[in-house]
PDB file of N, CA and C in Angstrom:
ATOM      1  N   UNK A   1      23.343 -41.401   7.339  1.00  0.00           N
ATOM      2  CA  UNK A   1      23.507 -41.336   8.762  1.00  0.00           C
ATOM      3  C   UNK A   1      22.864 -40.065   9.274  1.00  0.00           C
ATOM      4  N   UNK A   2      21.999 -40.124  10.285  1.00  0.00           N
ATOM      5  CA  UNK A   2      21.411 -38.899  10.768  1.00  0.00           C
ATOM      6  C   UNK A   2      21.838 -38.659  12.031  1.00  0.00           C
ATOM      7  N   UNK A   3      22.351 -37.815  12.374  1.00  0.00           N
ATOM      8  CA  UNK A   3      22.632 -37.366  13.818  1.00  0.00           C
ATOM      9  C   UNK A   3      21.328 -36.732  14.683  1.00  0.00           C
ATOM     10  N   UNK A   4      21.427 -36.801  15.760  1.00  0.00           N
ATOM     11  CA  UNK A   4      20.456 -36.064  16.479  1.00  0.00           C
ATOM     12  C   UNK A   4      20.522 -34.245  16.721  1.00  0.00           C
ATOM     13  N   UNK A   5      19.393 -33.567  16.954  1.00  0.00           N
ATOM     14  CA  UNK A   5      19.412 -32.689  16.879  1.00  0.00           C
ATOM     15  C   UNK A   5      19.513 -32.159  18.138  1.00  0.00           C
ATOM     16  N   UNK A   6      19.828 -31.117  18.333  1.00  0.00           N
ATOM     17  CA  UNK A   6      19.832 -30.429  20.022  1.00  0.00           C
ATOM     18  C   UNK A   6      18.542 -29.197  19.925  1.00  0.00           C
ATOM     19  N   UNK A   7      18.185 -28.611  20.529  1.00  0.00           N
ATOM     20  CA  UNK A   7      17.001 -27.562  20.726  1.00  0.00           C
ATOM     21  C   UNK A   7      17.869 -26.632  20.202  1.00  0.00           C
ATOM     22  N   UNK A   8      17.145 -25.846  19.027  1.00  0.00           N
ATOM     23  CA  UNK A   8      17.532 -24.427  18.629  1.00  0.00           C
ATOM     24  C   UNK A   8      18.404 -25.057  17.200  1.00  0.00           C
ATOM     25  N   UNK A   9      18.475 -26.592  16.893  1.00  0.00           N
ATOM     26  CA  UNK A   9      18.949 -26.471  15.812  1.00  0.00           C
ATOM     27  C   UNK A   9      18.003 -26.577  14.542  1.00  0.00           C
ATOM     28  N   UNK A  10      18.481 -26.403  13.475  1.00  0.00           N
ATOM     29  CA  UNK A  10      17.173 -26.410  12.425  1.00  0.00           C
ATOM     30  C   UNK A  10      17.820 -27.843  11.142  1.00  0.00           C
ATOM     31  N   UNK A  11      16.485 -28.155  11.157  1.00  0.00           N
ATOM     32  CA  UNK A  11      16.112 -29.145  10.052  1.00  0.00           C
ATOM     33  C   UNK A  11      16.996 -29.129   8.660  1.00  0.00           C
ATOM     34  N   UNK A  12      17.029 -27.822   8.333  1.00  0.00           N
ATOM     35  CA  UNK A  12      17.335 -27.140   6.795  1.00  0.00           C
ATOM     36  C   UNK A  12      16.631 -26.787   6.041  1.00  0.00           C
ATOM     37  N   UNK A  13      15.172 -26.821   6.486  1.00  0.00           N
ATOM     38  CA  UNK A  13      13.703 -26.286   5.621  1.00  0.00           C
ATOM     39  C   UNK A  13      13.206 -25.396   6.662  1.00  0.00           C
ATOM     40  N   UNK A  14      14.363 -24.557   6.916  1.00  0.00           N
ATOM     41  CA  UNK A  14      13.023 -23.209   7.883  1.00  0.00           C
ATOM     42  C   UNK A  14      12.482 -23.696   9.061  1.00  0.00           C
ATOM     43  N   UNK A  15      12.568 -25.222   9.749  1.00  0.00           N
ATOM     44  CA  UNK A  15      12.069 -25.398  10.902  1.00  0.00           C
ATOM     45  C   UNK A  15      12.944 -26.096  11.815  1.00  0.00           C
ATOM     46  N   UNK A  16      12.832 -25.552  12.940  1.00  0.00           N
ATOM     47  CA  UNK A  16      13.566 -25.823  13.993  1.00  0.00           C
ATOM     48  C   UNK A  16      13.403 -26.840  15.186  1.00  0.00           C
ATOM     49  N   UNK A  17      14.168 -27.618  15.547  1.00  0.00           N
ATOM     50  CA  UNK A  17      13.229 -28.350  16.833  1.00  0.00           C
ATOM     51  C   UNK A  17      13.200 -27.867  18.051  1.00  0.00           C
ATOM     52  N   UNK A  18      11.508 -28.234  18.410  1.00  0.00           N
ATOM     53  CA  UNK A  18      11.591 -26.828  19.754  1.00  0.00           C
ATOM     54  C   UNK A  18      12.088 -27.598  21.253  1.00  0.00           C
ATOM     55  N   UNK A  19      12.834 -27.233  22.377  1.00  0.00           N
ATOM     56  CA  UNK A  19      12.952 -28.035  23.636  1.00  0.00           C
ATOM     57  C   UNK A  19      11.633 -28.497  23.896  1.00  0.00           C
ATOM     58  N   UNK A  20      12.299 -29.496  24.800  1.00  0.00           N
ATOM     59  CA  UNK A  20      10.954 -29.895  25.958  1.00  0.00           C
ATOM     60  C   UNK A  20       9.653 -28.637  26.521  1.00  0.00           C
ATOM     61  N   UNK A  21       8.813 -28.290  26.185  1.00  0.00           N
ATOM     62  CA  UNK A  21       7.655 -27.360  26.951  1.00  0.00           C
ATOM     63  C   UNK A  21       8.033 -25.895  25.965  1.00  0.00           C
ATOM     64  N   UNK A  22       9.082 -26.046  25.196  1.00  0.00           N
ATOM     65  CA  UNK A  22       9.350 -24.639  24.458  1.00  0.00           C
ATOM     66  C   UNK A  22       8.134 -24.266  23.041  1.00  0.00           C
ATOM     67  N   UNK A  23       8.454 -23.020  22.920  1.00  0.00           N
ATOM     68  CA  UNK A  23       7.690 -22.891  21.621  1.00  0.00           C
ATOM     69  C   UNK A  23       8.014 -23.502  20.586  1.00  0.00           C
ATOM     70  N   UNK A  24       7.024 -23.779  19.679  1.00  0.00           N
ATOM     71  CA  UNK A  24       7.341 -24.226  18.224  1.00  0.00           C
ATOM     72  C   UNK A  24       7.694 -22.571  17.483  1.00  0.00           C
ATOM     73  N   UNK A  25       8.730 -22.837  16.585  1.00  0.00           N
ATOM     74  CA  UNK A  25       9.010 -21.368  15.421  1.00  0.00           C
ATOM     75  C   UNK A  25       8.311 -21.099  14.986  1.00  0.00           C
ATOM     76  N   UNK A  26       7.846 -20.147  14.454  1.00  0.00           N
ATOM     77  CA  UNK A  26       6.620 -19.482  13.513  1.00  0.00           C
ATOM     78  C   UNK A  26       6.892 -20.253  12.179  1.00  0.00           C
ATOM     79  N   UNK A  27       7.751 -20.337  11.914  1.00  0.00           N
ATOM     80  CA  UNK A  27       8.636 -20.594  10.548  1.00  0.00           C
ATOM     81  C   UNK A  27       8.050 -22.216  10.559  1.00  0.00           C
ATOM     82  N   UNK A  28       7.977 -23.200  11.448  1.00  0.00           N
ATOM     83  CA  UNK A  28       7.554 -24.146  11.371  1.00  0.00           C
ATOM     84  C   UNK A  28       5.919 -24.766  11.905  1.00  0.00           C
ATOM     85  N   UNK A  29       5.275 -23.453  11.677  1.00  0.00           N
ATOM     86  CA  UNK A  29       3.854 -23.739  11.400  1.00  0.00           C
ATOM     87  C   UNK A  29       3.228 -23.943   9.938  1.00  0.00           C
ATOM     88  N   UNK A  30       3.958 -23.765   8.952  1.00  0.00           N
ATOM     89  CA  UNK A  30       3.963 -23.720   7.337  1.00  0.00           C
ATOM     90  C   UNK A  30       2.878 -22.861   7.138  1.00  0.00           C
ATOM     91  N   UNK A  31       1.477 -23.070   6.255  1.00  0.00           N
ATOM     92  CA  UNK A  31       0.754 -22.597   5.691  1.00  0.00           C
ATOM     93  C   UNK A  31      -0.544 -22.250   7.129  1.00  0.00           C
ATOM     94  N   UNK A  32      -0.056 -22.731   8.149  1.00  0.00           N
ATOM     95  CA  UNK A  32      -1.038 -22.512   9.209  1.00  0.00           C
ATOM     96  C   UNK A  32      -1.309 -21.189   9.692  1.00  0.00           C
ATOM     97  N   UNK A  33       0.005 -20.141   9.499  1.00  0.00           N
ATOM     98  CA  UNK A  33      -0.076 -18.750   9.641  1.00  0.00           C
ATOM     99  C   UNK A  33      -0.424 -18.139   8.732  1.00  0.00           C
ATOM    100  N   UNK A  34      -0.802 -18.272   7.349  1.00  0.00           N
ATOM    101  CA  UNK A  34      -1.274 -17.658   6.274  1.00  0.00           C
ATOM    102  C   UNK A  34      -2.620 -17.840   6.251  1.00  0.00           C
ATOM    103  N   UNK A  35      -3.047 -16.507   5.435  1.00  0.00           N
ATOM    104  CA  UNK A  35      -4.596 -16.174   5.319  1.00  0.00           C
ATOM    105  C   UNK A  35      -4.771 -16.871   3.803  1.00  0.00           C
ATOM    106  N   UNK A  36      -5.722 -17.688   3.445  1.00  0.00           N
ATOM    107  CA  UNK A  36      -6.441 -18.565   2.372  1.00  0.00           C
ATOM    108  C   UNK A  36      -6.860 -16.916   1.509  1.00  0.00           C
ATOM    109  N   UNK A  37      -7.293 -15.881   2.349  1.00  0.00           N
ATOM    110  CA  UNK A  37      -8.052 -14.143   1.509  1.00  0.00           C
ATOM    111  C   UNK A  37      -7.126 -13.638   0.677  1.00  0.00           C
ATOM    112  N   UNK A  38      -6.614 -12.894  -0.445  1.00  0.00           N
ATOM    113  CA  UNK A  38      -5.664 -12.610  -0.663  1.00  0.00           C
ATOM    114  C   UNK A  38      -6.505 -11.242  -0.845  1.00  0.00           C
ATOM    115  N   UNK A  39      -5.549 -10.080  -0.260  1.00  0.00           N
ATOM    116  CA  UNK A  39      -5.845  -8.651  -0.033  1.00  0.00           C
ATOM    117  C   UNK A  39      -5.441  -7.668  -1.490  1.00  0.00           C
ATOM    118  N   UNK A  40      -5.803  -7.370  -2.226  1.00  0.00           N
ATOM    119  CA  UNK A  40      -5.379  -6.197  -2.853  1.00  0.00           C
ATOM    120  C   UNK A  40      -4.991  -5.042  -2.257  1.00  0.00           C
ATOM    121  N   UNK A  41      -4.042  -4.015  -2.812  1.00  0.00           N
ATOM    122  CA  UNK A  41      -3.064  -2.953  -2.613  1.00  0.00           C
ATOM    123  C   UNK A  41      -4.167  -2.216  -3.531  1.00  0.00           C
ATOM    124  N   UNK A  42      -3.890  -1.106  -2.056  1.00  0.00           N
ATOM    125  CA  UNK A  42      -4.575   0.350  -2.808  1.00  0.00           C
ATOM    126  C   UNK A  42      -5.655   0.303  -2.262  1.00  0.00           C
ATOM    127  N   UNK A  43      -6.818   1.714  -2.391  1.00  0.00           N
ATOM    128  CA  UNK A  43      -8.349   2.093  -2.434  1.00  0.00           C
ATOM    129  C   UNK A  43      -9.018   0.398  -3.108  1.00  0.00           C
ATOM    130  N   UNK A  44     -10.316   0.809  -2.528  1.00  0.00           N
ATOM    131  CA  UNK A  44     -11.428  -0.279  -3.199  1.00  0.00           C
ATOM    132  C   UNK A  44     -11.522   0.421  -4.738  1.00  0.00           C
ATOM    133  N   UNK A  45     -11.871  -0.533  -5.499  1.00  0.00           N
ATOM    134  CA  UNK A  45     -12.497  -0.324  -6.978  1.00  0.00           C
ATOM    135  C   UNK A  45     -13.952   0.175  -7.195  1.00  0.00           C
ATOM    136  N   UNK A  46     -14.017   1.757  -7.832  1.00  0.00           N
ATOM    137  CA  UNK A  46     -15.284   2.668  -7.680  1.00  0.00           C
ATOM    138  C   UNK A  46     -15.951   0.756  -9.135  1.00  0.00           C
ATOM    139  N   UNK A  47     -17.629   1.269  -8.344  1.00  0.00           N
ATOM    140  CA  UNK A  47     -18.321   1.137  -9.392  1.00  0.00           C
ATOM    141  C   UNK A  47     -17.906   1.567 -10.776  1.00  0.00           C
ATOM    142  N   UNK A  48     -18.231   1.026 -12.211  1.00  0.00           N
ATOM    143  CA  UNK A  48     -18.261   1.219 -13.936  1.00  0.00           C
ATOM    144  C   UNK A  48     -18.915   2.594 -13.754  1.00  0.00           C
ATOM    145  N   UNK A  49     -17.880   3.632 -14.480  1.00  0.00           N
ATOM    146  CA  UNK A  49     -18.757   4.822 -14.565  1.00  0.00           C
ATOM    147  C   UNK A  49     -18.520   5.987 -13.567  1.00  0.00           C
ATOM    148  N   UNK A  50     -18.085   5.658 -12.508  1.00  0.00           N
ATOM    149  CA  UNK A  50     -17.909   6.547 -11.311  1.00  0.00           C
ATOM    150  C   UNK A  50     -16.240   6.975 -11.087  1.00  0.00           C
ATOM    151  N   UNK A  51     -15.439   6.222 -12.179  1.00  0.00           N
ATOM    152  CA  UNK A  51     -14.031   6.679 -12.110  1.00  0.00           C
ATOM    153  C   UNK A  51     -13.745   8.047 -12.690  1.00  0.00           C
ATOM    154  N   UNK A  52     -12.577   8.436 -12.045  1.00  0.00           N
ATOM    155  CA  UNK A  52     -12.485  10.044 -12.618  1.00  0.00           C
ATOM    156  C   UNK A  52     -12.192  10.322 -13.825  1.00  0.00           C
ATOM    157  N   UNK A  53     -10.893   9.165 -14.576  1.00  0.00           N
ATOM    158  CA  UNK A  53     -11.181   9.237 -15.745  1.00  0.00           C
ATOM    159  C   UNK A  53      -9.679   9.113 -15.902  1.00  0.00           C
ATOM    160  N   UNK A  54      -8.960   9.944 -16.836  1.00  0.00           N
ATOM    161  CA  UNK A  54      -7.925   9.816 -17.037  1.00  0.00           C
ATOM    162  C   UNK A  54      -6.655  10.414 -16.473  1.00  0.00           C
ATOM    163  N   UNK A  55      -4.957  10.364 -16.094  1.00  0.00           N
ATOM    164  CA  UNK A  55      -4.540  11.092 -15.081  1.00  0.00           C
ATOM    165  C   UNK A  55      -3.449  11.618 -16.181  1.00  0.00           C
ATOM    166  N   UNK A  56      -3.542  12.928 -15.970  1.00  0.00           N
ATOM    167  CA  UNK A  56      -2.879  13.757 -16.558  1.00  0.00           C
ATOM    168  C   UNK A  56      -1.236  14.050 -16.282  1.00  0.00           C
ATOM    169  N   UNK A  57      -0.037  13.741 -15.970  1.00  0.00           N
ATOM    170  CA  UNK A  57       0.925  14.003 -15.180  1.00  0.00           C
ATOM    171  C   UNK A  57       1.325  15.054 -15.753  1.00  0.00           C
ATOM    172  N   UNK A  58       1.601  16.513 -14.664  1.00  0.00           N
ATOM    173  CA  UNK A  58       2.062  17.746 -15.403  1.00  0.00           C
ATOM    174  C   UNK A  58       3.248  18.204 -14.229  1.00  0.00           C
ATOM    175  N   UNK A  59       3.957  18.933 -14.801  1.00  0.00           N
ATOM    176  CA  UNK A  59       5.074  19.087 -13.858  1.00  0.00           C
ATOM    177  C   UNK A  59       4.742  20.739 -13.867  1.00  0.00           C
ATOM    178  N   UNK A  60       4.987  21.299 -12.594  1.00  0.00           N
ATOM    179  CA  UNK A  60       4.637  22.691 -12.527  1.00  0.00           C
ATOM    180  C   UNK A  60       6.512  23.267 -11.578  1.00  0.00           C
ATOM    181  N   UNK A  61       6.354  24.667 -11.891  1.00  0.00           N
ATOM    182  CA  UNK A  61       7.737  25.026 -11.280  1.00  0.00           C
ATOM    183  C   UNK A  61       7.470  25.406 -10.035  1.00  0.00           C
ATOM    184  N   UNK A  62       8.599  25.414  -9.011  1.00  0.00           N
ATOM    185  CA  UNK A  62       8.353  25.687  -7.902  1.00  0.00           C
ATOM    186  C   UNK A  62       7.450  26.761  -7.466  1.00  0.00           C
ATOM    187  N   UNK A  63       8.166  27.932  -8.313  1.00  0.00           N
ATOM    188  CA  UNK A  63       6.885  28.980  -7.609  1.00  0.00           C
ATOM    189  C   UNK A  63       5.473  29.366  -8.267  1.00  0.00           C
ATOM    190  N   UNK A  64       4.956  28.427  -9.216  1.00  0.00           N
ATOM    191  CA  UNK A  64       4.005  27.974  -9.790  1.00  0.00           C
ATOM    192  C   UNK A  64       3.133  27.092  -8.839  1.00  0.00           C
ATOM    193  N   UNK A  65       3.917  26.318  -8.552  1.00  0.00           N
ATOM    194  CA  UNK A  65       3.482  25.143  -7.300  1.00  0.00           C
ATOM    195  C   UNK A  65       2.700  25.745  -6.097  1.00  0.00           C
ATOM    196  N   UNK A  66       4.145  26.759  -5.337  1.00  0.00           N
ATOM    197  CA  UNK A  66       3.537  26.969  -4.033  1.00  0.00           C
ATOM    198  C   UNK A  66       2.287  28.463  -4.575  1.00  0.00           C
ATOM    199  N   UNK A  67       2.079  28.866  -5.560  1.00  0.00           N
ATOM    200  CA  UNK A  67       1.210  29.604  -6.067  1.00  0.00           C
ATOM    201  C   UNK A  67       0.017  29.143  -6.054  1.00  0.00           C
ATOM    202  N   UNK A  68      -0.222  28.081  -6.546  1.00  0.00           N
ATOM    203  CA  UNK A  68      -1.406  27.018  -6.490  1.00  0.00           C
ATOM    204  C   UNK A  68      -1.849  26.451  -5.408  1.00  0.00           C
ATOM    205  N   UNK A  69      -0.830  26.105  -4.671  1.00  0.00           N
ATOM    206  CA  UNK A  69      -1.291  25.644  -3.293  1.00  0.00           C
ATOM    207  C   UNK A  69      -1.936  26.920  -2.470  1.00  0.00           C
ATOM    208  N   UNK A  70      -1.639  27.649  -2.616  1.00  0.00           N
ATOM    209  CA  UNK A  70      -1.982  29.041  -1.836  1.00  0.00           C
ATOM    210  C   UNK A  70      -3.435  29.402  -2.121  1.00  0.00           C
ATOM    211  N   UNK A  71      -3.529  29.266  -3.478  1.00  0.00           N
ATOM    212  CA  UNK A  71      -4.992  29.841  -4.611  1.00  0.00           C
ATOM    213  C   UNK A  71      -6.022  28.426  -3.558  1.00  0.00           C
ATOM    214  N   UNK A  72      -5.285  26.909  -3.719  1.00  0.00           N
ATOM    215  CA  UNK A  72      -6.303  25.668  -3.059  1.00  0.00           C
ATOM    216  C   UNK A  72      -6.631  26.096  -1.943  1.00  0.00           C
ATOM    217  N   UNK A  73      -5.164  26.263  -1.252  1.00  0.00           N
ATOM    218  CA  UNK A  73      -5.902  26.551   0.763  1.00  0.00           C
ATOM    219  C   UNK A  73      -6.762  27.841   0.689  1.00  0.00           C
ATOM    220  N   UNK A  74      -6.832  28.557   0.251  1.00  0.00           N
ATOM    221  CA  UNK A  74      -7.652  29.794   0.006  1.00  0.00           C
ATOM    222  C   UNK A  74      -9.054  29.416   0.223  1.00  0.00           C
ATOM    223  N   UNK A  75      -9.450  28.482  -0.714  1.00  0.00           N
ATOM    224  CA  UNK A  75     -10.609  27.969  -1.383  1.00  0.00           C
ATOM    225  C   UNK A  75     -11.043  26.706  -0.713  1.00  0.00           C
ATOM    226  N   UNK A  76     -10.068  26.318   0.394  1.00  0.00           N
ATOM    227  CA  UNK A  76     -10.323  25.251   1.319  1.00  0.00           C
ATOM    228  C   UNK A  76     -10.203  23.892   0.212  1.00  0.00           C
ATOM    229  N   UNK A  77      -9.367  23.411  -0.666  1.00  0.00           N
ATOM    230  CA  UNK A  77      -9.409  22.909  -1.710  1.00  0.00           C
ATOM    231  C   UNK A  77      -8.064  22.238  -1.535  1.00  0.00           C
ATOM    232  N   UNK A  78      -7.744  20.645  -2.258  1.00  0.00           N
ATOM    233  CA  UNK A  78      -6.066  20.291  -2.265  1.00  0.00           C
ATOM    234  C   UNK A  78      -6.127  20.599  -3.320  1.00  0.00           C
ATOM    235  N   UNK A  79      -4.829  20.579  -3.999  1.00  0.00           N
ATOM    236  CA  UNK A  79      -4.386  20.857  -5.009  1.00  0.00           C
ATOM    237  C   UNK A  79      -5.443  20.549  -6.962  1.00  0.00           C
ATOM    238  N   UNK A  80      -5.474  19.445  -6.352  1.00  0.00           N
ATOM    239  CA  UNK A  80      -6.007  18.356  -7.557  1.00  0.00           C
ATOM    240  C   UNK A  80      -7.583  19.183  -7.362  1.00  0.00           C
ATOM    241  N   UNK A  81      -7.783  19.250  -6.476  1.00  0.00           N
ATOM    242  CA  UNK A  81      -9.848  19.477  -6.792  1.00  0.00           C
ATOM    243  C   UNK A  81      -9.464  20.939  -7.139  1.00  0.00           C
ATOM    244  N   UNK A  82      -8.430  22.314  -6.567  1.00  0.00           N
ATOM    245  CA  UNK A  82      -8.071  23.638  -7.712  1.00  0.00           C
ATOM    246  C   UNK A  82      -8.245  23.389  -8.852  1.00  0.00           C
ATOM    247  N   UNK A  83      -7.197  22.359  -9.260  1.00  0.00           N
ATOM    248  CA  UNK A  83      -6.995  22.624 -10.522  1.00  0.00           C
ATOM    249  C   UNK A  83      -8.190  22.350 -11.483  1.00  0.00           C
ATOM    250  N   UNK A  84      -8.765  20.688 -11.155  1.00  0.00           N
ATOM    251  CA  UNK A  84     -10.480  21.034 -11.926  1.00  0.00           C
ATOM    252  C   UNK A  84     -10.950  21.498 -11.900  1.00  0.00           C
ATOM    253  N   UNK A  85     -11.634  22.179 -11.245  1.00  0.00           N
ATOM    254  CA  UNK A  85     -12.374  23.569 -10.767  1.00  0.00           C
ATOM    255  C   UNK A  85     -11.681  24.364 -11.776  1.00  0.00           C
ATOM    256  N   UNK A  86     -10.685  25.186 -11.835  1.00  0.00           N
ATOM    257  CA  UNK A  86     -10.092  26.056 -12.102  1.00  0.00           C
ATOM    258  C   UNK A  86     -10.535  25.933 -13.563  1.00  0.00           C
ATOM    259  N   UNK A  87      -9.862  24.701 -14.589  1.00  0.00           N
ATOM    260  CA  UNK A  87     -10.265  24.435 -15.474  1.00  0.00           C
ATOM    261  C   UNK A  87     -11.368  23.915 -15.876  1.00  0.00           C
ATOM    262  N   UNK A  88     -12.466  23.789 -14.753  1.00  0.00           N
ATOM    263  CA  UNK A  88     -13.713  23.269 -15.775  1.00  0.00           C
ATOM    264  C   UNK A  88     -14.504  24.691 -15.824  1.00  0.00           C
ATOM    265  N   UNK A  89     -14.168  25.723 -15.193  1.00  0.00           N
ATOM    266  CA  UNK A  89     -14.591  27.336 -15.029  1.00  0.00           C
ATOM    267  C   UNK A  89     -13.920  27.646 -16.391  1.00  0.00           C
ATOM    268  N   UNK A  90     -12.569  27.425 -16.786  1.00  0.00           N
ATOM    269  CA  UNK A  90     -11.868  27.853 -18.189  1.00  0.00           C
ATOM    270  C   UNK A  90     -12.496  27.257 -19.409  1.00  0.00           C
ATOM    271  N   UNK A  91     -12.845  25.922 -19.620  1.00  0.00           N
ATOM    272  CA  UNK A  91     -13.653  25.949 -20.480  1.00  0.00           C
ATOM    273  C   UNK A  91     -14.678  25.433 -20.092  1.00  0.00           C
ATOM    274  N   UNK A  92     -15.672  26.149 -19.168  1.00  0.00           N
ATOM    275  CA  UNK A  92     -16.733  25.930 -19.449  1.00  0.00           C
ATOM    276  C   UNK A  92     -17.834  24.599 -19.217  1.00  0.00           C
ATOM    277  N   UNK A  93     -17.236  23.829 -18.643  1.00  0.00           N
ATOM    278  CA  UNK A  93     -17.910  22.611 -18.704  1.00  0.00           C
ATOM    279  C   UNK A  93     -19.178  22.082 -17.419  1.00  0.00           C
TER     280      UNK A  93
END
């Protein structure tokens, strides 16, 4: 037995019936609001060869930290381009 529906009630699959001249739900456009593109998360992917390489995670102490940051802004530098620098001057490279 199916009863009739009134405006604003829903189906039970996410779609609703809309009044006379009213909107249809977003919810009951299905796959019509989705993009077919699927976007990756994050930066674009450098060219083979052009990656930086490997990521080191180092934990530094606070007043080690704001020490370094001080030595970067100095040098007009963030943190990360100091510290290579710093060390490719230490050994040499």
């Amino acid at each position: 037995m199916s009863l009739p529906l009134e405006p604003g009630q829903h189906f039970g699959l996410g779609v609703s019936f809309a009044a006379e001249g009213g909107q249809q739900s977003y919810r009951s456009l299905g796959d019509m609001g989705k993009s077919t593109k699927t976007r990756s998360v994050g930066p674009p992917e450098l060219p083979k060869g052009h990656t930086m390489g490997t990521i080191v995670p180092v934990r530094f102490k606070l007043d080690e930290f704001k020490a370094i940051s001080k030595a970067a802004e100095a040098r007009n530098q963030n943190v990360s381009q100091w510290i290579r620098s710093t060390l490719d001057a230490a050994i040499g490279t």
